[in-house]
PDB file of N, CA and C in Angstrom:
ATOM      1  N   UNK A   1     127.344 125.627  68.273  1.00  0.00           N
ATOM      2  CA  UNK A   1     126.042 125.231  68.810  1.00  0.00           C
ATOM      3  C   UNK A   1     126.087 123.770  69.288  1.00  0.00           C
ATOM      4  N   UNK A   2     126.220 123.396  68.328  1.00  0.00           N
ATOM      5  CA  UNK A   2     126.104 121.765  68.969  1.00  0.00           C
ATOM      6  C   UNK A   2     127.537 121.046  69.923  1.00  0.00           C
ATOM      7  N   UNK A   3     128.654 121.931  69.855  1.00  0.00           N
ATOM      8  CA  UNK A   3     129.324 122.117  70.984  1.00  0.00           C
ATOM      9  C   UNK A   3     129.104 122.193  72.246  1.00  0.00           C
ATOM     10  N   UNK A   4     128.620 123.108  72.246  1.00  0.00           N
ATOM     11  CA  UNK A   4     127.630 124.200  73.513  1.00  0.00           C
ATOM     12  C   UNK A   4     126.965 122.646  74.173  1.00  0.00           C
ATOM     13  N   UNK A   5     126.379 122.126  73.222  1.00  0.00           N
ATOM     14  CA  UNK A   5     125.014 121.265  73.799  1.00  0.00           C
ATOM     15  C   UNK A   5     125.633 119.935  74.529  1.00  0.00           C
ATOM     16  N   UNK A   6     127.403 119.950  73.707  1.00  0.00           N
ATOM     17  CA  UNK A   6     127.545 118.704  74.287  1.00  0.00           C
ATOM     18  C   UNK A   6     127.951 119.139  75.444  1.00  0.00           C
ATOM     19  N   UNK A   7     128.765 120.030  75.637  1.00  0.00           N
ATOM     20  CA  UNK A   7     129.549 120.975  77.290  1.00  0.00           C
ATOM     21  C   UNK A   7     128.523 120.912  77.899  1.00  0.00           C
ATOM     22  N   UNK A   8     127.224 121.207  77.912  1.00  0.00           N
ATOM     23  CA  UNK A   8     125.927 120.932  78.761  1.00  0.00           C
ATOM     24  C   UNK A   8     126.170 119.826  79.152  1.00  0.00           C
ATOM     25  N   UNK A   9     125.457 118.557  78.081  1.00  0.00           N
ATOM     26  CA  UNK A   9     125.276 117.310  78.752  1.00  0.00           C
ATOM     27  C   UNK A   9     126.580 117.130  79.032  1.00  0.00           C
ATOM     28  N   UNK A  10     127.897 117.257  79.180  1.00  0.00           N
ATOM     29  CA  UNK A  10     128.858 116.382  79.709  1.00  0.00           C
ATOM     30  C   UNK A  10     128.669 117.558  81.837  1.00  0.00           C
ATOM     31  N   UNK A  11     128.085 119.142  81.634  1.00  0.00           N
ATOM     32  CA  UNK A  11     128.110 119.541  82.997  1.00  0.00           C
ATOM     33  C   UNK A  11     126.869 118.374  83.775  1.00  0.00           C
ATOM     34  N   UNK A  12     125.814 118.131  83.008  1.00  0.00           N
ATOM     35  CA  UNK A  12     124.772 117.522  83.580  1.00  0.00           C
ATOM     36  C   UNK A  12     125.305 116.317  84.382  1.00  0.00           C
ATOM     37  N   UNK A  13     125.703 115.752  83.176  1.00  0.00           N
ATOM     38  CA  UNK A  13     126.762 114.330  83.680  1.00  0.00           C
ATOM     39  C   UNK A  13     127.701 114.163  84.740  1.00  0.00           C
ATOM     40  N   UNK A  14     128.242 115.182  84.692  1.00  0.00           N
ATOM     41  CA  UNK A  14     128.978 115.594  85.601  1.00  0.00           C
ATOM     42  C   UNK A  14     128.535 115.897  87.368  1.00  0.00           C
ATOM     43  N   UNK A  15     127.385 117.099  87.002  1.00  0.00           N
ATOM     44  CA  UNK A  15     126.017 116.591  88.582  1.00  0.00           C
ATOM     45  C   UNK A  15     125.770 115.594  88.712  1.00  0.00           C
ATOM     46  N   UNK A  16     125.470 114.817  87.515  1.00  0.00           N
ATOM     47  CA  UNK A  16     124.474 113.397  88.598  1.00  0.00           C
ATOM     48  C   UNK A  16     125.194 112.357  89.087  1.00  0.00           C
ATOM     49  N   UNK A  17     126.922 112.522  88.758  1.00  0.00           N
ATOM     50  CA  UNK A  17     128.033 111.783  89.452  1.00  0.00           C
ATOM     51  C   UNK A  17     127.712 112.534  90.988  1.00  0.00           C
ATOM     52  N   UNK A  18     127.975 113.744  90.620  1.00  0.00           N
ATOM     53  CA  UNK A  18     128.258 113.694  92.181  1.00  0.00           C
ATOM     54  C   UNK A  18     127.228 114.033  92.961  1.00  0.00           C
ATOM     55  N   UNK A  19     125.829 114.007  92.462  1.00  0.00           N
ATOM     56  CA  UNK A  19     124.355 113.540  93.224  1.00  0.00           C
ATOM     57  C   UNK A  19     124.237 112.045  93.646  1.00  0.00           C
ATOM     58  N   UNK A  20     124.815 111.351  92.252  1.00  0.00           N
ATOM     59  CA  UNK A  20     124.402 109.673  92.508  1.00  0.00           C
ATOM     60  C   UNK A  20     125.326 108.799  93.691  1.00  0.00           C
ATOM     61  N   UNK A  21     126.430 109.855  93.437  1.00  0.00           N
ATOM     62  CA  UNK A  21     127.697 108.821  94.312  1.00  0.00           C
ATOM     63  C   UNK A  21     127.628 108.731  95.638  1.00  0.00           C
ATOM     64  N   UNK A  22     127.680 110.078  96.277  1.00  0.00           N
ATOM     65  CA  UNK A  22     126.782 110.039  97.546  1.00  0.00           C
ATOM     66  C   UNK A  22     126.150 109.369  98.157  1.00  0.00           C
ATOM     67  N   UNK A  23     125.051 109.601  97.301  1.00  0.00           N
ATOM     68  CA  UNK A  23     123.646 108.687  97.330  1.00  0.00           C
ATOM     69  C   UNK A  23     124.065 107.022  97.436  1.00  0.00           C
ATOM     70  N   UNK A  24     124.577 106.241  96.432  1.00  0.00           N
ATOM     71  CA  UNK A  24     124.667 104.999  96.028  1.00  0.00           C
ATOM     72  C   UNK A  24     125.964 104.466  97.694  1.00  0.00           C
ATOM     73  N   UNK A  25     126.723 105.416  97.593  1.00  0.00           N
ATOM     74  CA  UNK A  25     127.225 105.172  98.994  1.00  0.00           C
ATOM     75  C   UNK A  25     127.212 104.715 100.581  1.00  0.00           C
ATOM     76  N   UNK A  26     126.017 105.713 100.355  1.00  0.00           N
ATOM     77  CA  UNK A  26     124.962 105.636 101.867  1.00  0.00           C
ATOM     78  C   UNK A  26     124.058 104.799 101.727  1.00  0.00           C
ATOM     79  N   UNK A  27     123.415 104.342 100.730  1.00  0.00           N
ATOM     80  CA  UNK A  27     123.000 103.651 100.038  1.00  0.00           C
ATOM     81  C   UNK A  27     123.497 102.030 100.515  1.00  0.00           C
ATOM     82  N   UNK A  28     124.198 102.111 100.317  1.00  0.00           N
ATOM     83  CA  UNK A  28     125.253 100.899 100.367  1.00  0.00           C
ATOM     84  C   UNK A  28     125.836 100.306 102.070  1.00  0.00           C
ATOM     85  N   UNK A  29     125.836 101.705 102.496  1.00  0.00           N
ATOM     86  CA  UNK A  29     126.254 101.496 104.230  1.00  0.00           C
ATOM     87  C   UNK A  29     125.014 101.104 104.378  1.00  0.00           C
ATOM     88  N   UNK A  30     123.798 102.086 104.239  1.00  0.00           N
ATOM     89  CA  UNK A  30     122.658 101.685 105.094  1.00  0.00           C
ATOM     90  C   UNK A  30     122.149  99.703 104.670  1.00  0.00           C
ATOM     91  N   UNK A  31     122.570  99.599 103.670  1.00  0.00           N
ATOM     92  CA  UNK A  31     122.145  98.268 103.297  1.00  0.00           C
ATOM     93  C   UNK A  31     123.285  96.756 104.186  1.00  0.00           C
ATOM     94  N   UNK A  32     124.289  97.514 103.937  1.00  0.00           N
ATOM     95  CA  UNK A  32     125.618  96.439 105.104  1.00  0.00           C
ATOM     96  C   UNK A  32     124.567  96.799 106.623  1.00  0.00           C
ATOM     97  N   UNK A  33     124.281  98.189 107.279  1.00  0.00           N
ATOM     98  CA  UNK A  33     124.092  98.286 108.412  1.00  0.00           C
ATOM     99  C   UNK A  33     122.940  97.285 108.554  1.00  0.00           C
ATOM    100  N   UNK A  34     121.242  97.449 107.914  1.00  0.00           N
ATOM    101  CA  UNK A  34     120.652  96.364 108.017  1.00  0.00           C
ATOM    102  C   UNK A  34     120.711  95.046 108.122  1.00  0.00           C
ATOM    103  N   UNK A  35     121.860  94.743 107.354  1.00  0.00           N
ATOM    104  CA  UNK A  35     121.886  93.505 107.512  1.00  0.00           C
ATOM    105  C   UNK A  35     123.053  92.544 108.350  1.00  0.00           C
ATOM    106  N   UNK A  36     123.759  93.521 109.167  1.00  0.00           N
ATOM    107  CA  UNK A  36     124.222  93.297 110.448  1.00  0.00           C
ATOM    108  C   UNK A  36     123.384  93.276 111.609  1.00  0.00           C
ATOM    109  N   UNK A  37     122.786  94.364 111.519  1.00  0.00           N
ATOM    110  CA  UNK A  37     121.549  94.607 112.864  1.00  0.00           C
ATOM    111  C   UNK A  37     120.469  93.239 112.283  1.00  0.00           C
ATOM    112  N   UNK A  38     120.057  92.844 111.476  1.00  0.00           N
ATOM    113  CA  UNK A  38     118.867  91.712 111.559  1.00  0.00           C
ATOM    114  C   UNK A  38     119.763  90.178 111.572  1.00  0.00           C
ATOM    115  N   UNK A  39     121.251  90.005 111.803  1.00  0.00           N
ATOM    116  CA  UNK A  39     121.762  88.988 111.501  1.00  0.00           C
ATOM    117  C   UNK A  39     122.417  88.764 112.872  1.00  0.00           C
ATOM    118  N   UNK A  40     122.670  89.701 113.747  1.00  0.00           N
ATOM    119  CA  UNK A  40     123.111  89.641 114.817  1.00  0.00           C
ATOM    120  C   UNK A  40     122.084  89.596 116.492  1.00  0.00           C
TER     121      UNK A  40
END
């Protein structure tokens, strides 16, 4: 049982890597792109 629960939270953990990383990525371009386009 409490096996089980950790294999859960480590699958959960496992989604929100590869929801967040994405995210924090583009994230990250769109923030360099702004601030080329308002500096140039």
């Amino acid at each position: 049982m409490e096996y089980e629960e950790h294999q859960k939270h480590e699958i959960l953990a496992r989604m929100l890597c590869y929801l967040v990383l994405p995210f924090l990525s583009f994230l990250f371009i769109a923030i360099i792109a702004i601030l080329i386009y308002t500096l140039s």
